[in-house]
Protein backbone atom coordinates (compact mmCIF):
# COMPACT_ATOMS: atom_id res chain seq x y z
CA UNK A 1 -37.38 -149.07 -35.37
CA UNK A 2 -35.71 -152.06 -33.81
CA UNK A 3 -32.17 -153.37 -34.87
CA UNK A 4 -31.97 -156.77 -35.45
CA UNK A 5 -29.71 -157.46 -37.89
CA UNK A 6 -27.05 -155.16 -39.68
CA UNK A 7 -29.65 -154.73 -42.93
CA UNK A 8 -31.69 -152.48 -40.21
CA UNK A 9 -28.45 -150.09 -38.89
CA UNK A 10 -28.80 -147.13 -41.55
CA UNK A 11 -25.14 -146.40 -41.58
CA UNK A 12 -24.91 -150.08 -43.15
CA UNK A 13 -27.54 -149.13 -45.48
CA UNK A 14 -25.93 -145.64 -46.60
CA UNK A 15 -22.68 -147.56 -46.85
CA UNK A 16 -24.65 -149.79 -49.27
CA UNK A 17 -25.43 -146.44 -51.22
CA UNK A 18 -21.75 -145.22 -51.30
CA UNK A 19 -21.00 -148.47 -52.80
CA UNK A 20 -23.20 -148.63 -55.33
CA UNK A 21 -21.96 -144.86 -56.25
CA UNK A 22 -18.23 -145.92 -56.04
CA UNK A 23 -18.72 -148.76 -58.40
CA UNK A 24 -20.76 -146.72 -61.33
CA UNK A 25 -18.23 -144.05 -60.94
CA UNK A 26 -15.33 -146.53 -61.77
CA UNK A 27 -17.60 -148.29 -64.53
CA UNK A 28 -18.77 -144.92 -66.00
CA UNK A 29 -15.29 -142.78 -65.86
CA UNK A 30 -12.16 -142.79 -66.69
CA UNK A 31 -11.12 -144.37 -63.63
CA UNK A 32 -12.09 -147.12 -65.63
CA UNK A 33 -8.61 -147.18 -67.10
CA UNK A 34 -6.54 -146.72 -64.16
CA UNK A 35 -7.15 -150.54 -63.04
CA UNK A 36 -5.27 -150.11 -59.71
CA UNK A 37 -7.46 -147.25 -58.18
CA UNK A 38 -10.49 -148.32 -59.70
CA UNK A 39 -9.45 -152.17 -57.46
CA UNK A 40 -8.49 -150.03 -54.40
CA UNK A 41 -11.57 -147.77 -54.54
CA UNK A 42 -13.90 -150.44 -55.06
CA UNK A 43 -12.30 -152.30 -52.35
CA UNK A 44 -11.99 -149.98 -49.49
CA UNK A 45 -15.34 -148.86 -50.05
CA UNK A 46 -16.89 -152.72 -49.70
CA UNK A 47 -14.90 -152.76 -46.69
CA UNK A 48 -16.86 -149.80 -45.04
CA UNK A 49 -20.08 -151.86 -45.58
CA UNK A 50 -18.28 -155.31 -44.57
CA UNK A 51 -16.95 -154.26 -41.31
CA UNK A 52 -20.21 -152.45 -40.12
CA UNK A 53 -22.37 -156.08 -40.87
CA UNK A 54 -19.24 -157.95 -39.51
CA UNK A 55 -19.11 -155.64 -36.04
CA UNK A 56 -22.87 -156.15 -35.98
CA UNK A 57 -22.49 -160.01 -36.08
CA UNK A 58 -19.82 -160.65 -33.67
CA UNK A 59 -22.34 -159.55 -30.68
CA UNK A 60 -20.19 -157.30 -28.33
CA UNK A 61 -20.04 -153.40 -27.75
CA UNK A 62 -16.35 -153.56 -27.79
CA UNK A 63 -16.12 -155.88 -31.25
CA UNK A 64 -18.41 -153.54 -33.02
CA UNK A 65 -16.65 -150.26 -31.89
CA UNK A 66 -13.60 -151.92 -33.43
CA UNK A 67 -15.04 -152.67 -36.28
CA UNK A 68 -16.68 -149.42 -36.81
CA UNK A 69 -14.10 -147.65 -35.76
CA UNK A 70 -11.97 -149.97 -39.14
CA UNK A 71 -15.35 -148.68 -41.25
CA UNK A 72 -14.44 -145.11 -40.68
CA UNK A 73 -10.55 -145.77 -41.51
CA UNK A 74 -11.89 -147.88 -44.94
CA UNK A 75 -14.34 -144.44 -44.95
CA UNK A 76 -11.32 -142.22 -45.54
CA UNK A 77 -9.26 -144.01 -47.50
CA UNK A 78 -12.19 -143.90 -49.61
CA UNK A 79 -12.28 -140.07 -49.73
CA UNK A 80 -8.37 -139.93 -49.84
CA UNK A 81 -9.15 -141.73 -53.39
CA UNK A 82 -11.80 -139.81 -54.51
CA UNK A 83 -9.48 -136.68 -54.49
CA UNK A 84 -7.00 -138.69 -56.48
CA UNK A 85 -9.85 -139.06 -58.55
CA UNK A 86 -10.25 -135.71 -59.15
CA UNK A 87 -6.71 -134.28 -59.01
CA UNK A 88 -5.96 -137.14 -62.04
CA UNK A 89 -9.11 -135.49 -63.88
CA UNK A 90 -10.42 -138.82 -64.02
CA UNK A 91 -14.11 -137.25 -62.52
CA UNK A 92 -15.09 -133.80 -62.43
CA UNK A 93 -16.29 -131.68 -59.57
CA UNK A 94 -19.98 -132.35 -59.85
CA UNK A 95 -19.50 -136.48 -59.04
CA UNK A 96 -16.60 -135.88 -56.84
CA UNK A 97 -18.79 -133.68 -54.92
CA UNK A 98 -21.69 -135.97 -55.20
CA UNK A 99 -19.46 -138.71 -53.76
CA UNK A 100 -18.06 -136.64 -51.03
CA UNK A 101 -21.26 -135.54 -49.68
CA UNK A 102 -22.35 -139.08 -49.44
CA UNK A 103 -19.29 -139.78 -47.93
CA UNK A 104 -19.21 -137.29 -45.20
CA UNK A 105 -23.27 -138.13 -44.26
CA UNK A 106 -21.67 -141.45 -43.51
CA UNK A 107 -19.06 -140.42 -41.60
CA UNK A 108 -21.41 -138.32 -39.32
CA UNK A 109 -23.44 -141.50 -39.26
CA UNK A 110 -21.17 -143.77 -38.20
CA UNK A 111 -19.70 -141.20 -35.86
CA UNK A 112 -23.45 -140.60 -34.01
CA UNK A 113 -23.84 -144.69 -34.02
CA UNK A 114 -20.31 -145.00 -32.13
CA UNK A 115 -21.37 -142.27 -29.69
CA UNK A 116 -25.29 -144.14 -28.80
CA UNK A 117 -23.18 -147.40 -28.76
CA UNK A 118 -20.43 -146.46 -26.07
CA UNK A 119 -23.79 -144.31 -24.08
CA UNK A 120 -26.24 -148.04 -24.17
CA UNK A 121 -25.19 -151.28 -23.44
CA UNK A 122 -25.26 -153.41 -26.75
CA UNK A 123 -28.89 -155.31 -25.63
CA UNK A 124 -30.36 -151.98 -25.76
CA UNK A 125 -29.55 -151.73 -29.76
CA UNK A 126 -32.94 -153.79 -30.39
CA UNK A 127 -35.03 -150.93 -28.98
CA UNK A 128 -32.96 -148.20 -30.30
């Protein structure tokens, strides 16, 4: 499949996923109530999916490794607060696990995009 834009690069769309995830677990738990994780959750996680699409559009290898590279950071902050999460008893172990598995798939996503990236110039990325 050819990448054209960042809606085509499927560690954008599993970010999408996490996202969506990380929002119904702050809507449906009792994260709810604890305003400042459920804001720093939500946001750190939107970040993962921001700076992949924002890499993407700036057109260079070495912007998007940056920006990938700040997707992975936004990507563990993201778990960091998910075990907060947990610890607090705000989830239990069967959607903490759920969101760390989705979590880590991303990780090794974004980690096996970074690697083709640096090994293919960035015109190559449309054939990929």
């Amino acid at each position: 499949m050819a990448i054209n834009t960042f809606e085509d690069l499927i560690c954008w769309q599993q970010s999408r996923v996490l996202v969506g995830l990380v929002y119904n677990l702050t809507q449906s738990t009792n994260v709810k109530k604890d305003y400042g994780l459920t804001d720093q959750i939500r946001r750190a996680a939107v970040s993962i999916m921001s700076n992949i699409a924002e890499g993407f559009g700036r057109g260079g290898n070495k912007e998007l490794l940056q920006f990938l590279f700040i997707a992975k950071g936004s990507l563990a902050e993201v778990r960091s607060l998910l075990y907060l999460a947990k610890d607090l008893k705000y989830i239990d172990d069967r959607a903490f696990t759920s969101a760390s598995v989705k979590a880590l798939e991303l990780n090794r996503v974004i980690t096996a995009f970074i690697k083709s990236i640096k090994s293919h110039d960035r015109k190559d990325l449309k054939s990929m």
